[in-house]
C-alpha atoms as a PDB file:
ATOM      1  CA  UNK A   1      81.901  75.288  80.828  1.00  0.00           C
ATOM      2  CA  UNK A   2      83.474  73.445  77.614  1.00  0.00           C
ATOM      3  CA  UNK A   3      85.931  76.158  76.298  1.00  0.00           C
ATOM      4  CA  UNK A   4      87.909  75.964  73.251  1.00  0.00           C
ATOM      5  CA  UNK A   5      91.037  78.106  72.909  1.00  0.00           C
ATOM      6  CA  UNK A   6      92.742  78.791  68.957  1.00  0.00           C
ATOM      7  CA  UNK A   7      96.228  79.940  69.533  1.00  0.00           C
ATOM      8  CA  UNK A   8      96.584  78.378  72.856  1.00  0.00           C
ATOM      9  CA  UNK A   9     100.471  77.865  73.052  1.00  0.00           C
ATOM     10  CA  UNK A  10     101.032  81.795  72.350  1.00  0.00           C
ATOM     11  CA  UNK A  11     101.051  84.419  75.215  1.00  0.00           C
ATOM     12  CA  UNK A  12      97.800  85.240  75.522  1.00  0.00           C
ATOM     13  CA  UNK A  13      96.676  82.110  74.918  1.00  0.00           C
ATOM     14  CA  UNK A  14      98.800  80.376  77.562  1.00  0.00           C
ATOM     15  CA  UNK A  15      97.008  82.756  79.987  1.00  0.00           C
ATOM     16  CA  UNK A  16      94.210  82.477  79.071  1.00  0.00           C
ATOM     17  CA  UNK A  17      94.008  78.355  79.302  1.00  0.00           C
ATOM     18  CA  UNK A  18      95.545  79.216  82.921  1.00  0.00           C
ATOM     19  CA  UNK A  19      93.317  80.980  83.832  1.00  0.00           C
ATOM     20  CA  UNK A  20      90.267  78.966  82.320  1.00  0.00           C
ATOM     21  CA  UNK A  21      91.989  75.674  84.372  1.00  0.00           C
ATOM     22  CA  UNK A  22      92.430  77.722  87.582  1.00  0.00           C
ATOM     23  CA  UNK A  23      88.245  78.255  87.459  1.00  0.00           C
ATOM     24  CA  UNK A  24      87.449  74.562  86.900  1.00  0.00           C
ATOM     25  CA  UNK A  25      86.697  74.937  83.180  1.00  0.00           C
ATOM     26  CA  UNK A  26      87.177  72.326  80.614  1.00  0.00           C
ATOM     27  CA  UNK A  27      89.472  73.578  77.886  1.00  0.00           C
ATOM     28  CA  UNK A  28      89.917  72.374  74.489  1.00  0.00           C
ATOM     29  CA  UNK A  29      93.359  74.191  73.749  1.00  0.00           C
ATOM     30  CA  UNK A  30      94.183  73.978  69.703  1.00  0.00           C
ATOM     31  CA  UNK A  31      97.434  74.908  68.504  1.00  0.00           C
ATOM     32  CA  UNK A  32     100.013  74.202  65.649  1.00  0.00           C
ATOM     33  CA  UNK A  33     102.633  72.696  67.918  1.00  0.00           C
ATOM     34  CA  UNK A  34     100.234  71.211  70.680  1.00  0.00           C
ATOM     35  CA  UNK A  35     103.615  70.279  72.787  1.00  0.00           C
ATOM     36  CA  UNK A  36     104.401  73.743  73.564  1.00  0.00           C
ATOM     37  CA  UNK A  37     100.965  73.847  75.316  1.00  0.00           C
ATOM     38  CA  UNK A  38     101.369  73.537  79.779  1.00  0.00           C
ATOM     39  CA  UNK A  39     100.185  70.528  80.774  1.00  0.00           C
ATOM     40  CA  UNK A  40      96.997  72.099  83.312  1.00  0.00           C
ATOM     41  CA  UNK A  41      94.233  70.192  84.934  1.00  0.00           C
ATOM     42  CA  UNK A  42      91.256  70.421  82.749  1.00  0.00           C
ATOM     43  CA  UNK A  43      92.810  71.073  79.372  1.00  0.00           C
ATOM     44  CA  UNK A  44      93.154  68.989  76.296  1.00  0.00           C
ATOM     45  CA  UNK A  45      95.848  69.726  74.266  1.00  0.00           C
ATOM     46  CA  UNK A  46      95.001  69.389  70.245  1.00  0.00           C
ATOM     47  CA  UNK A  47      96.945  69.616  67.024  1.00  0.00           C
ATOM     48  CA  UNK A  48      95.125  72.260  64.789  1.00  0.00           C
ATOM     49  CA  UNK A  49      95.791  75.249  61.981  1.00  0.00           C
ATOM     50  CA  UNK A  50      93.365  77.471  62.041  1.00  0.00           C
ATOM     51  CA  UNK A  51      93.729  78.642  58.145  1.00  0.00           C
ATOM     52  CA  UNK A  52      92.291  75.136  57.713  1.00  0.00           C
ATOM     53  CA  UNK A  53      88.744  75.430  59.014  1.00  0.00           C
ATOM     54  CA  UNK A  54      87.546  72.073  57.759  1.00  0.00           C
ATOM     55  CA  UNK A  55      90.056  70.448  60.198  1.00  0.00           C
ATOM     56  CA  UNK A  56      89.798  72.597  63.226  1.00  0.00           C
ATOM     57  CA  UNK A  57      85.661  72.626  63.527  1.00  0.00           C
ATOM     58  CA  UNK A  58      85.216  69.135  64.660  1.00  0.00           C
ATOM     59  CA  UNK A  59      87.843  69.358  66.933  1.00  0.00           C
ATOM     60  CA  UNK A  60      85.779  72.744  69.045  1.00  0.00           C
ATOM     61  CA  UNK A  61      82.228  71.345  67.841  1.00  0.00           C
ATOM     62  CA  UNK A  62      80.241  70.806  71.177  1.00  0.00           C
ATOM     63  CA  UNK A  63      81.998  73.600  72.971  1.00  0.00           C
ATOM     64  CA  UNK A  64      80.387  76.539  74.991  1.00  0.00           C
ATOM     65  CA  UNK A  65      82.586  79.002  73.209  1.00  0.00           C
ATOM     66  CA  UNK A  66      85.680  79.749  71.373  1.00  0.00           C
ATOM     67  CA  UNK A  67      87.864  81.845  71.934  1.00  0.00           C
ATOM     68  CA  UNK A  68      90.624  82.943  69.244  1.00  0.00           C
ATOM     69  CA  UNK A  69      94.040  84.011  70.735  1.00  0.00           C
ATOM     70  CA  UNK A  70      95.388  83.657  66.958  1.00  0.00           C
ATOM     71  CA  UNK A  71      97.972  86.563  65.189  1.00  0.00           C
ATOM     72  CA  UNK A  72      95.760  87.825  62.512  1.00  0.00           C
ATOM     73  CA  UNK A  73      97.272  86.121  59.791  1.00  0.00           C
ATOM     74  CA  UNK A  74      94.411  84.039  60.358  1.00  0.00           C
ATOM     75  CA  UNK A  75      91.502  86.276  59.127  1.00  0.00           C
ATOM     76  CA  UNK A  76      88.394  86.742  60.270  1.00  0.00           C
ATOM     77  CA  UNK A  77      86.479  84.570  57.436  1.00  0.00           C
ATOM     78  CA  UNK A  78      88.806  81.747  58.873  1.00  0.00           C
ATOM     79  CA  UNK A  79      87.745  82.297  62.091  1.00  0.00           C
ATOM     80  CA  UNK A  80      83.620  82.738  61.012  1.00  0.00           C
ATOM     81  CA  UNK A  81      84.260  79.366  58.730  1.00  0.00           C
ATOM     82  CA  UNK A  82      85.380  77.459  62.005  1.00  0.00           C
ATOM     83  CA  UNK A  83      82.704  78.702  64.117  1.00  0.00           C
ATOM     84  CA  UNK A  84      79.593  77.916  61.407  1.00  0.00           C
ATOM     85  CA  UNK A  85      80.872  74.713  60.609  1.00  0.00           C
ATOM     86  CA  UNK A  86      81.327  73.476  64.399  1.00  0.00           C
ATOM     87  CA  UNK A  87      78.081  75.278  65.384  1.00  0.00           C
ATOM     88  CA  UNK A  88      79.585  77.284  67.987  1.00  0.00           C
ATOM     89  CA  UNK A  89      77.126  80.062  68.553  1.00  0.00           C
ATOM     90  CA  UNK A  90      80.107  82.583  70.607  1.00  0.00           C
ATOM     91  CA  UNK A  91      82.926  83.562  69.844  1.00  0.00           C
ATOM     92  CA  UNK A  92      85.515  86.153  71.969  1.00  0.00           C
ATOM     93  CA  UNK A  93      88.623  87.363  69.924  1.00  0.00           C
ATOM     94  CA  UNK A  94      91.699  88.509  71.097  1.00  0.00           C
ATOM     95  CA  UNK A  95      91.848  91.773  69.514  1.00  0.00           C
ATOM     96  CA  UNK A  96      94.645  94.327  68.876  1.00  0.00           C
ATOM     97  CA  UNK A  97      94.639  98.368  70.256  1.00  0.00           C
ATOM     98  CA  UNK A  98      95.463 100.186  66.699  1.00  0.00           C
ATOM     99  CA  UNK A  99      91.223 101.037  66.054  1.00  0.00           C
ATOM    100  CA  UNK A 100      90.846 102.446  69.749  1.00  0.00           C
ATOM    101  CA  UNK A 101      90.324 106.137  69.880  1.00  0.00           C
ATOM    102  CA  UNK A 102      92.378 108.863  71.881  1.00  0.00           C
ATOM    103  CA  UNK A 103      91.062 111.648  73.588  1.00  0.00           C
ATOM    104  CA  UNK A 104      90.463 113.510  70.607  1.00  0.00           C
ATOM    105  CA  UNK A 105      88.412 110.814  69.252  1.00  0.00           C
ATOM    106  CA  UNK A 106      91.615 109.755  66.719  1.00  0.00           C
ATOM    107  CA  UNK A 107      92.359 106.275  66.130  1.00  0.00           C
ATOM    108  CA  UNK A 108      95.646 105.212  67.125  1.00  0.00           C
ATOM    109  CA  UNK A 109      96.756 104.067  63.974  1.00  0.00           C
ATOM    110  CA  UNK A 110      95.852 107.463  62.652  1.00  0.00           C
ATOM    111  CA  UNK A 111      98.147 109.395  65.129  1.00  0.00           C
ATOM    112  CA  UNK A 112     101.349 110.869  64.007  1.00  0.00           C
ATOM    113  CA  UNK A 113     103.007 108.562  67.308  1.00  0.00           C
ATOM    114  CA  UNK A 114     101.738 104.822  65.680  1.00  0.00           C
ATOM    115  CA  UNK A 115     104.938 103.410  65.140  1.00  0.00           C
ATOM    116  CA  UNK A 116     105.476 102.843  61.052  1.00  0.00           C
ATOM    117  CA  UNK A 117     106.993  99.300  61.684  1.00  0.00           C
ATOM    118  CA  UNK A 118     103.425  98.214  63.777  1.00  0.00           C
ATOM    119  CA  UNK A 119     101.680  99.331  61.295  1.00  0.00           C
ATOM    120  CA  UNK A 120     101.335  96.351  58.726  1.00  0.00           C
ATOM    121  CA  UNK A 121     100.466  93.791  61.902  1.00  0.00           C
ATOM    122  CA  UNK A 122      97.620  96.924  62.948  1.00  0.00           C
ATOM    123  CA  UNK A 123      96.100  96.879  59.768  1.00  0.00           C
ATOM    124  CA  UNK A 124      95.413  93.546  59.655  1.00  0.00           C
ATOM    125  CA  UNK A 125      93.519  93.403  63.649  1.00  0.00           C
ATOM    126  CA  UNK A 126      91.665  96.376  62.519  1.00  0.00           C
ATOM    127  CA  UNK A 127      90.599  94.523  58.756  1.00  0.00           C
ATOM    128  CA  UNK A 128      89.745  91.508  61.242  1.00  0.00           C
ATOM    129  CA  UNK A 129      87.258  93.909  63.829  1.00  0.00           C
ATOM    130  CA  UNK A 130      85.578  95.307  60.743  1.00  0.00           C
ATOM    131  CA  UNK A 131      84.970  92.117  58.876  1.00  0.00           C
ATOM    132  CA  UNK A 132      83.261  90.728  62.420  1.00  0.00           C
ATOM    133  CA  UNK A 133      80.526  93.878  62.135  1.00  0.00           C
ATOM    134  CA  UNK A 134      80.435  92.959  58.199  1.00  0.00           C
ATOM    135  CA  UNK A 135      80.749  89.596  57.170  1.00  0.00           C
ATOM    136  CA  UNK A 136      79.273  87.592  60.385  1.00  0.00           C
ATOM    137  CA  UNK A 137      75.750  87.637  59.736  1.00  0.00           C
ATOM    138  CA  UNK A 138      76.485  86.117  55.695  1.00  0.00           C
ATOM    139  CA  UNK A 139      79.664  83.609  56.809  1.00  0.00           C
ATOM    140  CA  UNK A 140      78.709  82.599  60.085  1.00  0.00           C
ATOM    141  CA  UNK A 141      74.810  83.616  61.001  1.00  0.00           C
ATOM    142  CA  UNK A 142      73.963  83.407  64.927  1.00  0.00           C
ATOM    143  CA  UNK A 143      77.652  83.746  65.530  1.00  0.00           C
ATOM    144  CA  UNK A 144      77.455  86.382  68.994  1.00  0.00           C
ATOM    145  CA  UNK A 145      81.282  87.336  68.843  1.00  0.00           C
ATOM    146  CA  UNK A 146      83.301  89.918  71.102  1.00  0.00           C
ATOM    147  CA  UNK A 147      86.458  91.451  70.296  1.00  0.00           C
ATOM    148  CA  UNK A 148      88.710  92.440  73.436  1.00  0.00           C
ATOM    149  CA  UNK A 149      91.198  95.223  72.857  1.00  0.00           C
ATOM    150  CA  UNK A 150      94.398  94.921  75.158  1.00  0.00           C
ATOM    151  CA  UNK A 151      96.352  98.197  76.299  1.00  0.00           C
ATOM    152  CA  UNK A 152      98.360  99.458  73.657  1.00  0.00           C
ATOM    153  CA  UNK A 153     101.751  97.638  75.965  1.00  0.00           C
ATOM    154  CA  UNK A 154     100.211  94.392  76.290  1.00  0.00           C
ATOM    155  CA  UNK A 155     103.653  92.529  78.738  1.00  0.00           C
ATOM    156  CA  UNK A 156     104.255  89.306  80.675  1.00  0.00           C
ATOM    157  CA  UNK A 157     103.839  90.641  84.116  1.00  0.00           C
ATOM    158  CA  UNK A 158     102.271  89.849  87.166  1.00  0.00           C
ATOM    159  CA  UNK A 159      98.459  88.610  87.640  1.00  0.00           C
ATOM    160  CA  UNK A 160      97.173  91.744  90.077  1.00  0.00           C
ATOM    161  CA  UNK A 161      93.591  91.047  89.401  1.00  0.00           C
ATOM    162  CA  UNK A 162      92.931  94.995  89.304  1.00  0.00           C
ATOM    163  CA  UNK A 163      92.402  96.855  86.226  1.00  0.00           C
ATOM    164  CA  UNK A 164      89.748  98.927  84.800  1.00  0.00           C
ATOM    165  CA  UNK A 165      87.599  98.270  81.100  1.00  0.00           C
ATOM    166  CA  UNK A 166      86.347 100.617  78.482  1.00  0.00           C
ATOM    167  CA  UNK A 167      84.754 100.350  75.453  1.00  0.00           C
ATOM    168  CA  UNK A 168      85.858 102.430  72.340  1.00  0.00           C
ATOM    169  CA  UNK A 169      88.558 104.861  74.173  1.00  0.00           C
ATOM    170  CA  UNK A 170      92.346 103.583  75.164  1.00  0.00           C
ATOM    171  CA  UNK A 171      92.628 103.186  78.723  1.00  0.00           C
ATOM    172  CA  UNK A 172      95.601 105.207  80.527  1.00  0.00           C
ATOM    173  CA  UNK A 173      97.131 104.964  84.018  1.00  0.00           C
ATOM    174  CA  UNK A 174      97.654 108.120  86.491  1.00  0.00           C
ATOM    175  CA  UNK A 175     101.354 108.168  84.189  1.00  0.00           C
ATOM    176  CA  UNK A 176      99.705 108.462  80.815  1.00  0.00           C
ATOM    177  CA  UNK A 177     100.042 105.016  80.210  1.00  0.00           C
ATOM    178  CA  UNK A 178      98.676 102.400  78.635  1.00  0.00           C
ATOM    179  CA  UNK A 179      99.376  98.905  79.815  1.00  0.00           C
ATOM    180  CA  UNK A 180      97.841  95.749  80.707  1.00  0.00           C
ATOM    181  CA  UNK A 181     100.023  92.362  81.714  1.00  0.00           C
ATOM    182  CA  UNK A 182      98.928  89.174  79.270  1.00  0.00           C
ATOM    183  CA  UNK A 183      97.955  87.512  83.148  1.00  0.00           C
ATOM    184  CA  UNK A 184      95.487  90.475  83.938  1.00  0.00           C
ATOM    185  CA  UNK A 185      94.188  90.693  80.434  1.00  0.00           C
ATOM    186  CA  UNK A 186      93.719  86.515  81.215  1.00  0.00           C
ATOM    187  CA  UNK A 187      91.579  87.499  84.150  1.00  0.00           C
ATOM    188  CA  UNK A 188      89.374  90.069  82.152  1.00  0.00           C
ATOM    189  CA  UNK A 189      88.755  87.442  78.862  1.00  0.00           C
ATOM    190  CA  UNK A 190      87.454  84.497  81.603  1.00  0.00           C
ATOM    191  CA  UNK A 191      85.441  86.888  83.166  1.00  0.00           C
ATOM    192  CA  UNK A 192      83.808  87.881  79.564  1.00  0.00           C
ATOM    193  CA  UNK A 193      83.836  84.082  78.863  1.00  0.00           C
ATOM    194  CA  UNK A 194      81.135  83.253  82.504  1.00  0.00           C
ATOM    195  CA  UNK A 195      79.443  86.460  82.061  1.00  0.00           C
ATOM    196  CA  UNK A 196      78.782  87.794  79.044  1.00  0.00           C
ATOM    197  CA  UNK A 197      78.227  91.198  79.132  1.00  0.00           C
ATOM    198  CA  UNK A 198      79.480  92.140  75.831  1.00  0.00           C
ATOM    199  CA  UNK A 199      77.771  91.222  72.421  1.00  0.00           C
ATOM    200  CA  UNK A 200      78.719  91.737  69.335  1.00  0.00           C
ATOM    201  CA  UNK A 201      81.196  94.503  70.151  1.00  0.00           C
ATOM    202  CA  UNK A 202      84.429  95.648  71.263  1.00  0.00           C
ATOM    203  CA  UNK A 203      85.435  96.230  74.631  1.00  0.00           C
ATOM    204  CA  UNK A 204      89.047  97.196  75.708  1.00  0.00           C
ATOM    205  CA  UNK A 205      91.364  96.910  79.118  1.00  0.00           C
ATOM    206  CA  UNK A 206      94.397  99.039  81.056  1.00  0.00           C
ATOM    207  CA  UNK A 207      95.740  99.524  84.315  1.00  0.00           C
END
């Protein structure tokens, strides 16, 4: 597959395009500073800001997919305005943990343990997840998007390959703990990319 990548010199991103190349996948990796980007077989390395839509969509038009490993400074209507005027049809975001729920059904964010100084950065992955169910169908119509929900410690650590996914509910380990490593979380996105077995949704990720 043809598989464009926003964000692709960040930490996710980087795994991601690594894990893309490792499959035999053409990659179309977009950044800011395309010379921070690993030179991998398969992947083209492109000069792009996604807050400038107009510029980025003809560099991802003709792609599979797209697949946004952006900080959410970059708001969703960015994001929708890239993918209707490239004609992308999917879309797979990497999403933040602050919406999941706990046990009790309580989002994180709500909790009286959400640290205050995440809180700002939360906000605005949880304004992005709601403005995919709302503002889609009007900015970007046909647009089948997914938004993947790391652990709530999302760390560069090893690639295991074994983790378990959810949908709504923060995974935990046998230790009460939520973590995933960006190389595992990698492994989980590619997997979403060649199958598709989410659609216009959330699904989430933990050891």
């Amino acid at each position: 597959m043809k598989i464009a990548v926003l964000g692709a010199s960040g930490r996710a991103g980087s795994e991601i395009i690594k894990e893309l190349s490792a499959r035999g996948h053409e990659v179309v990796a977009v950044a800011r500073h395309p010379e921070k980007i690993a030179a991998l077989s398969g992947v083209t390395a492109l000069e792009g800001d996604a807050q400038q839509p107009e510029a980025v969509a003809p560099l991802v038009a003709g792609c599979d997919a797209v697949v946004s490993a952006l900080t959410f400074d970059v708001t969703a209507d960015k994001v929708l305005a890239i993918m209707h005027q490239s004609g992308v049809s999917r879309l797979l975001v990497t999403g933040g943990a602050a919406s999941l729920k706990d046990e009790n059904d309580v989002r994180l964010i709500d909790g009286p343990d959400f640290p205050p100084i995440w809180r700002g950065g939360a906000q605005m992955g949880i304004d992005f997840f709601y403005a995919l169910k709302e503002d889609a169908p009007s900015i970007a119509p046909g647009v089948d998007w997914v938004f993947f929900s790391p652990a709530f410690n999302i760390f560069e650590g090893p690639r295991l390959g074994k983790f378990r996914l959810g949908k709504e509910h923060l995974i935990k380990d046998a230790d009460g703990e939520s973590k995933i490593s960006f190389a595992d979380y990698a492994i989980a996105m590619v997997d979403e990319v060649e199958n598709h077995a989410h659609s216009r949704e959330r699904f989430t990720i933990g050891y």
